[in-house]
PDB file of N, CA and C in Angstrom:
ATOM      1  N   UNK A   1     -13.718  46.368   9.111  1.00  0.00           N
ATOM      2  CA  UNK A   1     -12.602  45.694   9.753  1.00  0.00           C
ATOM      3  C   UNK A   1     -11.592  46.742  10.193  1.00  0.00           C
ATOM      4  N   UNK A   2     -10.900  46.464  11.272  1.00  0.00           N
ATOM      5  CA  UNK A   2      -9.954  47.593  11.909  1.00  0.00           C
ATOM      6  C   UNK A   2      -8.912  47.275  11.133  1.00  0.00           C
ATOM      7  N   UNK A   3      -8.656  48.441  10.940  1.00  0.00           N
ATOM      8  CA  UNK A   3      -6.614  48.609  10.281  1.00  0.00           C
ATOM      9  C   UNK A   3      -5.776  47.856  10.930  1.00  0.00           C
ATOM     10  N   UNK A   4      -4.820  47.056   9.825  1.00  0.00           N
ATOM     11  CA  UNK A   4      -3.927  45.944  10.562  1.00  0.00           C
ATOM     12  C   UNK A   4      -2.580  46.835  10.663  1.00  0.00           C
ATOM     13  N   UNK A   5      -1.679  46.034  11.140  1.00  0.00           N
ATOM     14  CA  UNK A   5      -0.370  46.409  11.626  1.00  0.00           C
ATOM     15  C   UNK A   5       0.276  46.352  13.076  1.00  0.00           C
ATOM     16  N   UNK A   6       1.593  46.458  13.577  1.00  0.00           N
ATOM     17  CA  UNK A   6       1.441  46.413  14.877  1.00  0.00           C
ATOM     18  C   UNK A   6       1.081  47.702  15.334  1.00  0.00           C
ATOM     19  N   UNK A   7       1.077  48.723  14.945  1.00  0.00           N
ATOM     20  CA  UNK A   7      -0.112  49.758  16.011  1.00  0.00           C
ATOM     21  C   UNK A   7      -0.679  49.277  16.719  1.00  0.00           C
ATOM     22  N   UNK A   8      -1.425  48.374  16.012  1.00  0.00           N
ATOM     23  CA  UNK A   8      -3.294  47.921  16.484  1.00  0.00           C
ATOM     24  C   UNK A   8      -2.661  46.604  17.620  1.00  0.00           C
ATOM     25  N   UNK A   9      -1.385  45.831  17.733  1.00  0.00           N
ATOM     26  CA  UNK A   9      -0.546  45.528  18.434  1.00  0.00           C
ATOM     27  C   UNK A   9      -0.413  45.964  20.089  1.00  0.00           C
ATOM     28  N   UNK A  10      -0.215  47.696  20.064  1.00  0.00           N
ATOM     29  CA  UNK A  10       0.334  48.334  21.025  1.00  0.00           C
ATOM     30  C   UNK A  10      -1.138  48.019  21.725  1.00  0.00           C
ATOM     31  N   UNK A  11      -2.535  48.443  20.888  1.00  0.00           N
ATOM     32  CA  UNK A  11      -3.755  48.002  22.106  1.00  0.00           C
ATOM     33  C   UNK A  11      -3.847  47.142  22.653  1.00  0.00           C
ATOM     34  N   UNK A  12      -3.927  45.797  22.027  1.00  0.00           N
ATOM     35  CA  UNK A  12      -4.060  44.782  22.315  1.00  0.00           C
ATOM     36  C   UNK A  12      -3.034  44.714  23.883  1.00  0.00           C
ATOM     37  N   UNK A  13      -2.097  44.490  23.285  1.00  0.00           N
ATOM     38  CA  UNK A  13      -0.444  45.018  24.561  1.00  0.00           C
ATOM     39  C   UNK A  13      -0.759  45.435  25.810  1.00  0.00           C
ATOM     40  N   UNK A  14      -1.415  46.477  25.408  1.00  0.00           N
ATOM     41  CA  UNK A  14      -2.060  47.103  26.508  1.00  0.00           C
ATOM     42  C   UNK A  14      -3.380  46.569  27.378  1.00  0.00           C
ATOM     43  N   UNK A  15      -3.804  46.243  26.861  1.00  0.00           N
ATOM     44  CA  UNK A  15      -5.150  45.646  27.527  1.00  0.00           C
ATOM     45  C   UNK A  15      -4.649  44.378  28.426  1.00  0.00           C
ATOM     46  N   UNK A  16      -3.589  43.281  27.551  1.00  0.00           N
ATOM     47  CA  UNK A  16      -3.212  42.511  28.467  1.00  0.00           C
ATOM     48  C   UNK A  16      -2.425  42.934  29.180  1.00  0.00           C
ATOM     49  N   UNK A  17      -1.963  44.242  29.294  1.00  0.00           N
ATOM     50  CA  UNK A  17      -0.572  44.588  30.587  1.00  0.00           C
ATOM     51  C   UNK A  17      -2.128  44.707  31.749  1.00  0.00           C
ATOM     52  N   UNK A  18      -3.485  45.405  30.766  1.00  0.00           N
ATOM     53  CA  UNK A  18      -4.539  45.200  32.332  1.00  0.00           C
ATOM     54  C   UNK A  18      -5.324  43.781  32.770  1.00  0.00           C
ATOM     55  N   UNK A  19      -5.079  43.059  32.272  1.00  0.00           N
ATOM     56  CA  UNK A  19      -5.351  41.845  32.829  1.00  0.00           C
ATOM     57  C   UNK A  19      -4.297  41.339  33.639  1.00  0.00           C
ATOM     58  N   UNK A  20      -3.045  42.032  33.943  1.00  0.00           N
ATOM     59  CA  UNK A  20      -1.790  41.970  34.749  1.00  0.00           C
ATOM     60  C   UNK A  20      -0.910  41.265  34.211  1.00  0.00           C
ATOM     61  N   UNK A  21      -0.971  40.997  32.942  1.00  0.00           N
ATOM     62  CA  UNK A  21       0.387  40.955  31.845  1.00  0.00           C
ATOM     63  C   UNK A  21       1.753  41.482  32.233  1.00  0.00           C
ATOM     64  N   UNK A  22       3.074  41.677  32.739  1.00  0.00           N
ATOM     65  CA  UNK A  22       4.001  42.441  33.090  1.00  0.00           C
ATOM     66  C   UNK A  22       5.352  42.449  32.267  1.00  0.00           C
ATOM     67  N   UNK A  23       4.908  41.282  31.567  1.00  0.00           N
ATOM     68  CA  UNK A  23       6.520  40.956  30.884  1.00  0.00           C
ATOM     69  C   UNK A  23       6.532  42.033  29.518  1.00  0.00           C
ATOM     70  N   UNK A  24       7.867  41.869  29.280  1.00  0.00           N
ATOM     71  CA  UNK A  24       8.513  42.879  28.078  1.00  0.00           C
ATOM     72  C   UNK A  24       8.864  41.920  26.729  1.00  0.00           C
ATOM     73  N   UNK A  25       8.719  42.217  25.680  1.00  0.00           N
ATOM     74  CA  UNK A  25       9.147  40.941  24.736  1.00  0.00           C
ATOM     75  C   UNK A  25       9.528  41.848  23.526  1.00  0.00           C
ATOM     76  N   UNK A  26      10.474  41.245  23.638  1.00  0.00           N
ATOM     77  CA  UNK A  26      11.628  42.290  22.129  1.00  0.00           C
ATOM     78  C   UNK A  26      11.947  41.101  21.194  1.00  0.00           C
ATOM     79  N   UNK A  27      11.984  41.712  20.217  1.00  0.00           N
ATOM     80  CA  UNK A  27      12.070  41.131  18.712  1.00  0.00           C
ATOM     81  C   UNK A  27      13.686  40.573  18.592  1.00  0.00           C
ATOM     82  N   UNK A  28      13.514  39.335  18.733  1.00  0.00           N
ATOM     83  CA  UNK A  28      15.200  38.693  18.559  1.00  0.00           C
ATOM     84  C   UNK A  28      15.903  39.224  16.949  1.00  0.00           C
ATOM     85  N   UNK A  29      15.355  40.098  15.975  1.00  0.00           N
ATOM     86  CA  UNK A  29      15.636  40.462  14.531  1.00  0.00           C
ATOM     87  C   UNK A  29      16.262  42.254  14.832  1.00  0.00           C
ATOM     88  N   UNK A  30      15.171  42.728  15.252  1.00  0.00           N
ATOM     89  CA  UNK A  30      15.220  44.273  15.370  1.00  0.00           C
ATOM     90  C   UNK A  30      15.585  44.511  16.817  1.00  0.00           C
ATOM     91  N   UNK A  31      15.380  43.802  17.709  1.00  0.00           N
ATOM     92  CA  UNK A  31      15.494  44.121  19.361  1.00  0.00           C
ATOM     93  C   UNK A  31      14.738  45.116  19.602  1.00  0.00           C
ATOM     94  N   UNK A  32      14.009  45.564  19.195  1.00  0.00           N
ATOM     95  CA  UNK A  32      12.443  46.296  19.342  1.00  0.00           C
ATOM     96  C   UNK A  32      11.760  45.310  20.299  1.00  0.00           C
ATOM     97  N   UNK A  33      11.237  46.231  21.101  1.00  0.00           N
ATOM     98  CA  UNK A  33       9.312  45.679  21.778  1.00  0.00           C
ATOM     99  C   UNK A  33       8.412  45.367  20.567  1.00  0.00           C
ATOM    100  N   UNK A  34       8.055  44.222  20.543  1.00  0.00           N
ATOM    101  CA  UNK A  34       7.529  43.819  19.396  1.00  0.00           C
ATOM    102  C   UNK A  34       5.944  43.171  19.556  1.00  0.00           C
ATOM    103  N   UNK A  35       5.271  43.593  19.052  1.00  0.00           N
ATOM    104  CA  UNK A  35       4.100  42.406  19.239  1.00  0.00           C
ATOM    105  C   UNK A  35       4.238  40.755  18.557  1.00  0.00           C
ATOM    106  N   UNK A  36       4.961  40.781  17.591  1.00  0.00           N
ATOM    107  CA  UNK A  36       5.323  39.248  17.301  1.00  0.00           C
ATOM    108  C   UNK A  36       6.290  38.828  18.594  1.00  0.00           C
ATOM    109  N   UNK A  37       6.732  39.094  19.165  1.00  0.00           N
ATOM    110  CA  UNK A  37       6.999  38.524  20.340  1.00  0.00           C
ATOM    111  C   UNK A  37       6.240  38.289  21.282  1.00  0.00           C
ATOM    112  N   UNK A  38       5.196  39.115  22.052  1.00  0.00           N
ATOM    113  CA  UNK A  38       4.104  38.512  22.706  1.00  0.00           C
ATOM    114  C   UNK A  38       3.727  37.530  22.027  1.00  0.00           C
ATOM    115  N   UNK A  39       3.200  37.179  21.176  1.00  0.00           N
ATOM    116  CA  UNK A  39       2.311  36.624  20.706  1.00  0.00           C
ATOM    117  C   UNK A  39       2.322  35.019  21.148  1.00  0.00           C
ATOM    118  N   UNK A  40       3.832  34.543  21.204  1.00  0.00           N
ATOM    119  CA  UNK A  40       3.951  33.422  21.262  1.00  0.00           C
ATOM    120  C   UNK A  40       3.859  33.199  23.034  1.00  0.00           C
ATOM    121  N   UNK A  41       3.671  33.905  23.662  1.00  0.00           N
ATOM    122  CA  UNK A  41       3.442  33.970  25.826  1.00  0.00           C
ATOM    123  C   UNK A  41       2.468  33.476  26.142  1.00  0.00           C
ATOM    124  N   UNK A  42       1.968  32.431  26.439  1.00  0.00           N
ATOM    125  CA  UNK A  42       0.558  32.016  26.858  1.00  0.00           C
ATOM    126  C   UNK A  42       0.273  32.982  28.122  1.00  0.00           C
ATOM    127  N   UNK A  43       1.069  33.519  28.697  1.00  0.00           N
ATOM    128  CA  UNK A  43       0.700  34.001  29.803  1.00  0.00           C
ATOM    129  C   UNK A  43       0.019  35.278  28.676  1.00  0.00           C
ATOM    130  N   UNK A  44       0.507  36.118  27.930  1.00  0.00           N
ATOM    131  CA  UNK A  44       0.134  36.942  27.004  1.00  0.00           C
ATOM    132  C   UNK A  44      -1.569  36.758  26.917  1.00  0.00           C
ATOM    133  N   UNK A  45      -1.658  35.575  26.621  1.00  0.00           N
ATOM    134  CA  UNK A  45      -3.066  35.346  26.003  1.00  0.00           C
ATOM    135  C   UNK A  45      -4.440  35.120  27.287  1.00  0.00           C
ATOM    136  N   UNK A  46      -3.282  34.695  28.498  1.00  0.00           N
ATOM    137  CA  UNK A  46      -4.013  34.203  29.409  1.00  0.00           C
ATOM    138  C   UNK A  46      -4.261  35.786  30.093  1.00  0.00           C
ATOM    139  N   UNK A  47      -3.709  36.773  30.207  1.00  0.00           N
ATOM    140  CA  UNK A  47      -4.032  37.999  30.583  1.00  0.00           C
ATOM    141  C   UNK A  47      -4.929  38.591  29.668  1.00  0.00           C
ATOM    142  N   UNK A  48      -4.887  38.671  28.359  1.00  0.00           N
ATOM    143  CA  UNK A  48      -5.260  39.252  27.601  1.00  0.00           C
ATOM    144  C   UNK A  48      -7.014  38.788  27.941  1.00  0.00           C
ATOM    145  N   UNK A  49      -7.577  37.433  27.875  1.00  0.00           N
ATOM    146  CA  UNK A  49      -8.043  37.020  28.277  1.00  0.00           C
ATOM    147  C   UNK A  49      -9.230  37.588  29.574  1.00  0.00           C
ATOM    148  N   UNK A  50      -8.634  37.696  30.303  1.00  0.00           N
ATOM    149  CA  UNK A  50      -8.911  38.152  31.384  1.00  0.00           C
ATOM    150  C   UNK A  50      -9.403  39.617  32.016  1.00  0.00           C
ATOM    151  N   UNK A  51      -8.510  40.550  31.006  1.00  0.00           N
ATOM    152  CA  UNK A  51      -8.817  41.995  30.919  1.00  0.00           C
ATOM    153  C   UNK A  51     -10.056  42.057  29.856  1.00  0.00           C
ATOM    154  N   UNK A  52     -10.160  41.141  28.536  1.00  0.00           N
ATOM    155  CA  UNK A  52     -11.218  40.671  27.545  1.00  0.00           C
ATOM    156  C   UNK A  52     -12.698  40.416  28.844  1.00  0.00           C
ATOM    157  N   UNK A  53     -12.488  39.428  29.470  1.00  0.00           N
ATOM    158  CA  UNK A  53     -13.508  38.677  30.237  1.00  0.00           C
ATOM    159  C   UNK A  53     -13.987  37.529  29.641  1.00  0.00           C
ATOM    160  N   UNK A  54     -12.987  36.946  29.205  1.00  0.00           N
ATOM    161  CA  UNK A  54     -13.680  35.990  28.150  1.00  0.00           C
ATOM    162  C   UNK A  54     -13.466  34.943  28.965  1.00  0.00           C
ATOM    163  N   UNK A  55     -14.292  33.744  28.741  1.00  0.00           N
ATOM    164  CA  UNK A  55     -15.460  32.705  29.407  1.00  0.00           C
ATOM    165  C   UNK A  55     -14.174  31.424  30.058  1.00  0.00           C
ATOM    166  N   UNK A  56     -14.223  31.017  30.739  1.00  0.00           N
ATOM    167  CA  UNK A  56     -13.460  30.038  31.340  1.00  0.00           C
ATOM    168  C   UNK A  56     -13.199  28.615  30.462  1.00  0.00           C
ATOM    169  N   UNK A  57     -14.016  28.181  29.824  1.00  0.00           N
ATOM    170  CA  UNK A  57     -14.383  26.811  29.220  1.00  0.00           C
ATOM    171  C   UNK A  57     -15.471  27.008  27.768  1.00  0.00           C
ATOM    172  N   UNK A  58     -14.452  27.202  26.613  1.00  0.00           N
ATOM    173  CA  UNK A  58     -15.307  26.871  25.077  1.00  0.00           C
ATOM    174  C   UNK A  58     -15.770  25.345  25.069  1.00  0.00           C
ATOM    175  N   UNK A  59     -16.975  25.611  24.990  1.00  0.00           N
ATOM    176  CA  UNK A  59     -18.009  24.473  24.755  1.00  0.00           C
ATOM    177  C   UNK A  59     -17.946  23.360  23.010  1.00  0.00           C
ATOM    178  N   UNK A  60     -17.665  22.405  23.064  1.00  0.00           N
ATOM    179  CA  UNK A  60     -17.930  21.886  21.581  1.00  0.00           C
ATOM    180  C   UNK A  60     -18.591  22.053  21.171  1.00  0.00           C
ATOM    181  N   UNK A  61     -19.182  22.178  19.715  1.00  0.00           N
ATOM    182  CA  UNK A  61     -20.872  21.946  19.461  1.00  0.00           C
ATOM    183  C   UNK A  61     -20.191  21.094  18.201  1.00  0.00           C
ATOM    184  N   UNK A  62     -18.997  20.754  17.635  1.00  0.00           N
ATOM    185  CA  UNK A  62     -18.473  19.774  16.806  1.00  0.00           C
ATOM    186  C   UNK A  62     -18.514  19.803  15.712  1.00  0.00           C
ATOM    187  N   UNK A  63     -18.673  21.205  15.565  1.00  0.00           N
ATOM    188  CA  UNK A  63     -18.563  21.975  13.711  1.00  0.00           C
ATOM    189  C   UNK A  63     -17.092  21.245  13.374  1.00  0.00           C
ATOM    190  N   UNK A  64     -16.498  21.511  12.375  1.00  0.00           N
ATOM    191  CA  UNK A  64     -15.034  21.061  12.254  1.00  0.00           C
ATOM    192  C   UNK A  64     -14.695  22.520  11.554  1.00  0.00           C
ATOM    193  N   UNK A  65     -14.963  22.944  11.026  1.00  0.00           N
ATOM    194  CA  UNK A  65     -14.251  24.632  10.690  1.00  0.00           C
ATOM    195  C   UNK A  65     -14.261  26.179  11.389  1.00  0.00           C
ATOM    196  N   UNK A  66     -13.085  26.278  11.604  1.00  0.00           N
ATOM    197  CA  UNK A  66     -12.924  27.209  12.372  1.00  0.00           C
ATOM    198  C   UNK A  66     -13.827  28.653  11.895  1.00  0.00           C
ATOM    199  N   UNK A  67     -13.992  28.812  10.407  1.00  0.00           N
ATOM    200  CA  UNK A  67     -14.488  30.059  10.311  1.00  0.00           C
ATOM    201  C   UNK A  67     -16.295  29.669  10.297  1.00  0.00           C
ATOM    202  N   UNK A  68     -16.368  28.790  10.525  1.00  0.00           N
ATOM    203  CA  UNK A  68     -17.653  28.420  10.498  1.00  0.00           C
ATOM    204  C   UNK A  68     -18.402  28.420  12.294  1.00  0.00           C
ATOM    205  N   UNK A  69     -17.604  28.140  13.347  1.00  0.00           N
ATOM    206  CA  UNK A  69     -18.109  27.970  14.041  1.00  0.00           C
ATOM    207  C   UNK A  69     -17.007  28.508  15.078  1.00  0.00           C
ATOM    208  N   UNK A  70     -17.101  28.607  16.437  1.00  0.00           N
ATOM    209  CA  UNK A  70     -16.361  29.502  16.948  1.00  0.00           C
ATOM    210  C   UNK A  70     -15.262  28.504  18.764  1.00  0.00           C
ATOM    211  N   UNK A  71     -15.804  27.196  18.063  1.00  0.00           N
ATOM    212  CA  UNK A  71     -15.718  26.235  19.232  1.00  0.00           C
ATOM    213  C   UNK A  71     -15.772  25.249  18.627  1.00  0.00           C
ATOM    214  N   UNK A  72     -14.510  24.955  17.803  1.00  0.00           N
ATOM    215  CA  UNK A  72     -14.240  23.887  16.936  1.00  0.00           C
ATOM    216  C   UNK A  72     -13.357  22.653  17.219  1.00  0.00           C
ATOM    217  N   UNK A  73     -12.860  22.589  18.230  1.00  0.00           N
ATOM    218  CA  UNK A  73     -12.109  22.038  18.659  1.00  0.00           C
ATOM    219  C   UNK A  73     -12.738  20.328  19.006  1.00  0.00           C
ATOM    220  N   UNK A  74     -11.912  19.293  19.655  1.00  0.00           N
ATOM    221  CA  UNK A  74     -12.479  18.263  19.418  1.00  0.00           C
ATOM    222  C   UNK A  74     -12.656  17.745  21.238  1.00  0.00           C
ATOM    223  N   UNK A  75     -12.000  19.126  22.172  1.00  0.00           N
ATOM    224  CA  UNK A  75     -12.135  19.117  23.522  1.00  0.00           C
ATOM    225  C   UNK A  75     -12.570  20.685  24.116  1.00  0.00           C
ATOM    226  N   UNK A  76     -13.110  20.285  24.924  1.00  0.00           N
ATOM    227  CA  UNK A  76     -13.118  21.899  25.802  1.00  0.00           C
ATOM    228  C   UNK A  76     -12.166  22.958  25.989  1.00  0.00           C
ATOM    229  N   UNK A  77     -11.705  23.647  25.734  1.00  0.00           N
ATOM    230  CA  UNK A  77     -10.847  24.764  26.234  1.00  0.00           C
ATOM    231  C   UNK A  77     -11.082  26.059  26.705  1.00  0.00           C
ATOM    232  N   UNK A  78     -10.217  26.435  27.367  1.00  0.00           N
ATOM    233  CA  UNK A  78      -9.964  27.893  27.784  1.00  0.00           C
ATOM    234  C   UNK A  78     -10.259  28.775  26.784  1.00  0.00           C
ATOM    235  N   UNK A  79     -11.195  29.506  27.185  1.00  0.00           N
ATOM    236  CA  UNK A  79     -11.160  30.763  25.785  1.00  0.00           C
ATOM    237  C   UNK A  79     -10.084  31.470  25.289  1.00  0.00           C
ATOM    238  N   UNK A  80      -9.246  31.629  26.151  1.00  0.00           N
ATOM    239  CA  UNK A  80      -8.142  32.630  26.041  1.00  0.00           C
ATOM    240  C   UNK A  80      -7.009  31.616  24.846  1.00  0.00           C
ATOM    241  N   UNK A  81      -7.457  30.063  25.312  1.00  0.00           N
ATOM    242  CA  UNK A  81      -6.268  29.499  24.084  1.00  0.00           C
ATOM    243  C   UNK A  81      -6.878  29.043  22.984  1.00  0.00           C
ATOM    244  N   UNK A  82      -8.275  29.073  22.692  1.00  0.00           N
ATOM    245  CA  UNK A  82      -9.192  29.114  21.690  1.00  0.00           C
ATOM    246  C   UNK A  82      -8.564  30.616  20.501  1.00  0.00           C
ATOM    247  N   UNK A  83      -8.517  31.773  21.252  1.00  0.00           N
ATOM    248  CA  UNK A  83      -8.053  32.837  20.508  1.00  0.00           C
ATOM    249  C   UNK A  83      -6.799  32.794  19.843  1.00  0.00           C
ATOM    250  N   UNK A  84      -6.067  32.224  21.043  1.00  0.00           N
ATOM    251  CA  UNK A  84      -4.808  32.002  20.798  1.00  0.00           C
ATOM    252  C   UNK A  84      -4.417  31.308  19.454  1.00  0.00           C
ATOM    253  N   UNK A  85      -4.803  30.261  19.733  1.00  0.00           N
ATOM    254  CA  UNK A  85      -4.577  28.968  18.321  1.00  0.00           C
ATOM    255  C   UNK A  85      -5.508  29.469  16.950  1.00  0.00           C
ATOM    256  N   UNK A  86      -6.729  30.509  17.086  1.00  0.00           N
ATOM    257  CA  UNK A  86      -7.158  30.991  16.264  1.00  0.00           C
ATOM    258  C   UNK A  86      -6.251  31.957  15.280  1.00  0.00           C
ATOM    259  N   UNK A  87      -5.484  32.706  16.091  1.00  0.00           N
ATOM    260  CA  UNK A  87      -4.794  33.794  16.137  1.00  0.00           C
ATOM    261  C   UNK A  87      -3.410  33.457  14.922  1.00  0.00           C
ATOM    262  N   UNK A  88      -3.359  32.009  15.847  1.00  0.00           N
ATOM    263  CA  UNK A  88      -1.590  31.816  15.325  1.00  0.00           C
ATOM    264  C   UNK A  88      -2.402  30.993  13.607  1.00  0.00           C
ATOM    265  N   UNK A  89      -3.488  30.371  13.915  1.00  0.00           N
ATOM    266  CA  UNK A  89      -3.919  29.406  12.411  1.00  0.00           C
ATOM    267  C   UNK A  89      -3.885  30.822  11.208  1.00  0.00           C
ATOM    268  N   UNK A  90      -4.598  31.760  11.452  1.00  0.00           N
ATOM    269  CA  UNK A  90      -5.012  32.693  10.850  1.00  0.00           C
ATOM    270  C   UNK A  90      -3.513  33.447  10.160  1.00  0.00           C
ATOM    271  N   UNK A  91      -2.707  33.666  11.571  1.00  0.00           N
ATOM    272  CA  UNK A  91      -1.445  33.948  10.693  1.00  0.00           C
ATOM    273  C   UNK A  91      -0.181  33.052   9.810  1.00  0.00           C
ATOM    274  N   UNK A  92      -0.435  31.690  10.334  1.00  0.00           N
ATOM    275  CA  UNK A  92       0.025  31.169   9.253  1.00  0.00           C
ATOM    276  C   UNK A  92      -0.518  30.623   8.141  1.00  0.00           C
ATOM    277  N   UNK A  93      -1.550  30.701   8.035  1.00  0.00           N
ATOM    278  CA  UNK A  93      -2.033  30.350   6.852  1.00  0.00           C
ATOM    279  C   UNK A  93      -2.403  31.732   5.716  1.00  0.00           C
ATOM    280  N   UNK A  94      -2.735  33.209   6.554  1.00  0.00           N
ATOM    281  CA  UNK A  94      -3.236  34.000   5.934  1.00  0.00           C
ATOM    282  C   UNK A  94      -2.061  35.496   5.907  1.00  0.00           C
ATOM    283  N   UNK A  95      -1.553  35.139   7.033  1.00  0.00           N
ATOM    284  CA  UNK A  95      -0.651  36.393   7.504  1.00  0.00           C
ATOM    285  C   UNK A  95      -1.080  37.139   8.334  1.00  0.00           C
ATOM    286  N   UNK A  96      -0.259  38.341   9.170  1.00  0.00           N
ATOM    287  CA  UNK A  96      -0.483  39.013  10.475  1.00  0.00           C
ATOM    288  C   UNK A  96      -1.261  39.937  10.106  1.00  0.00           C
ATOM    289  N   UNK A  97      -1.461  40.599   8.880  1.00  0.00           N
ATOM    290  CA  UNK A  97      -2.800  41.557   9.064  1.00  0.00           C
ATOM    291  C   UNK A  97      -4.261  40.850   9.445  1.00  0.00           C
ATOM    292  N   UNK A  98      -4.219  40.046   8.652  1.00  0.00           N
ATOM    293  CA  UNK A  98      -5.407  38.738   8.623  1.00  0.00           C
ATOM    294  C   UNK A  98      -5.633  38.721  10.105  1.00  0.00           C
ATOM    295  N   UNK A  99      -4.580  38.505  10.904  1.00  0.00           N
ATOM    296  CA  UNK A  99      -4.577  37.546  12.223  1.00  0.00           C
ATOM    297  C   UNK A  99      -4.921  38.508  13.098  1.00  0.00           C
ATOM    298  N   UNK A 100      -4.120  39.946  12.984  1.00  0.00           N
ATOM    299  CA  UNK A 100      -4.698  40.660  14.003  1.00  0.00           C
ATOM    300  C   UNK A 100      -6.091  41.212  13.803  1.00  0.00           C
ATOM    301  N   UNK A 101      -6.524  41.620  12.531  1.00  0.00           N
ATOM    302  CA  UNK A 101      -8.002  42.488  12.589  1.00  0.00           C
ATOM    303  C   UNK A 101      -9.127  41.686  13.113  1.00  0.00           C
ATOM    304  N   UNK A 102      -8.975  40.295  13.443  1.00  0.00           N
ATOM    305  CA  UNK A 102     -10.462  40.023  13.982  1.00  0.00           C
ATOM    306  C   UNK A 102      -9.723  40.234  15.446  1.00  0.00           C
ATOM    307  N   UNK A 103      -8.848  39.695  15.517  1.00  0.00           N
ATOM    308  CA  UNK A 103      -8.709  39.767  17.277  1.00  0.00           C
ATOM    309  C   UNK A 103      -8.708  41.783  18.061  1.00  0.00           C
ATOM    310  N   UNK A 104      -8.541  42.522  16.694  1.00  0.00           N
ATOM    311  CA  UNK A 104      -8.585  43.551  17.039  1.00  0.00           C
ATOM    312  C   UNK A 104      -9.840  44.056  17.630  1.00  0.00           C
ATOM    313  N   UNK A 105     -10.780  43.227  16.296  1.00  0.00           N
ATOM    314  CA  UNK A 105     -12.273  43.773  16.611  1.00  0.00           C
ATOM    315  C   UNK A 105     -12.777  42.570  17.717  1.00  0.00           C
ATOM    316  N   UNK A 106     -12.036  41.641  18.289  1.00  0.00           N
ATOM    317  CA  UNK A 106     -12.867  40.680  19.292  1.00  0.00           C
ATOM    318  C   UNK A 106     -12.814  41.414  20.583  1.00  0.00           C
ATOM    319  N   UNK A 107     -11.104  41.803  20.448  1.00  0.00           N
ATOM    320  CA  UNK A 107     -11.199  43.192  21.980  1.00  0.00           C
ATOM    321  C   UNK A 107     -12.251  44.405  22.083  1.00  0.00           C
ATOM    322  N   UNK A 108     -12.550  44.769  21.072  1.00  0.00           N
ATOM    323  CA  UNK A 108     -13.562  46.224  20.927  1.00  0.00           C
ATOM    324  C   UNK A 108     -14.810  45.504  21.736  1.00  0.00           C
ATOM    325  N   UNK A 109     -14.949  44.314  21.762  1.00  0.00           N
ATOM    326  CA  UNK A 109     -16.294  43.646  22.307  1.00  0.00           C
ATOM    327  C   UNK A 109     -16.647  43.532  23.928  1.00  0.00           C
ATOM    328  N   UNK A 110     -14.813  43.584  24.266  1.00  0.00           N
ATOM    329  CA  UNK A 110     -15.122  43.720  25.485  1.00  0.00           C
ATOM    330  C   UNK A 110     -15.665  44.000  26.963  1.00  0.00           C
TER     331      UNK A 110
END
């Protein structure tokens, strides 16, 4: 598993500034560029997405657990908000190291 923290943040960051991501997002606490501030941009996810290449439409197959199956949902979606809602479940239930190391290693796949 890749090392958590926002470091691993700044890639991610980056990859969606190349899916044409442009916005800036600073931490309303520290006023830092923050990756907990992207996080919450759908446009964020929808670039990120895109520089990823990830698939237009997640298919059901009607598992009901997320770590069990990868298209759990109870409708079709966008891949990019499949990650998304993965992303945010993972950190509130587990926390942001948790949340970023798979999405760290889902970008390496790219």
């Amino acid at each position: 598993m890749a090392s958590s923290g926002i470091t691993n943040m700044d890639e991610i960051i980056k990859i969606a500034r190349d899916g044409g991501y442009s916005e800036q997002a600073y931490c309303s606490t520290c006023g830092n560029e923050c990756g907990y501030a992207y996080v919450i941009d759908s446009r964020f996810w929808q670039a990120l997405g895109r520089a990823c290449g990830w698939t237009e439409i997640y298919k059901n197959c009607g598992r009901k657990s997320i770590e069990r199956c990868i298209c759990d949902f109870d409708v079709n979606i966008p891949e990019w908000k499949f990650h998304a809602l993965r992303f945010h479940e993972i950190n509130l239930t587990r926390g942001w190291k948790e949340a970023v190391d798979p999405l760290q290693d889902l970008i390496k796949t790219k």
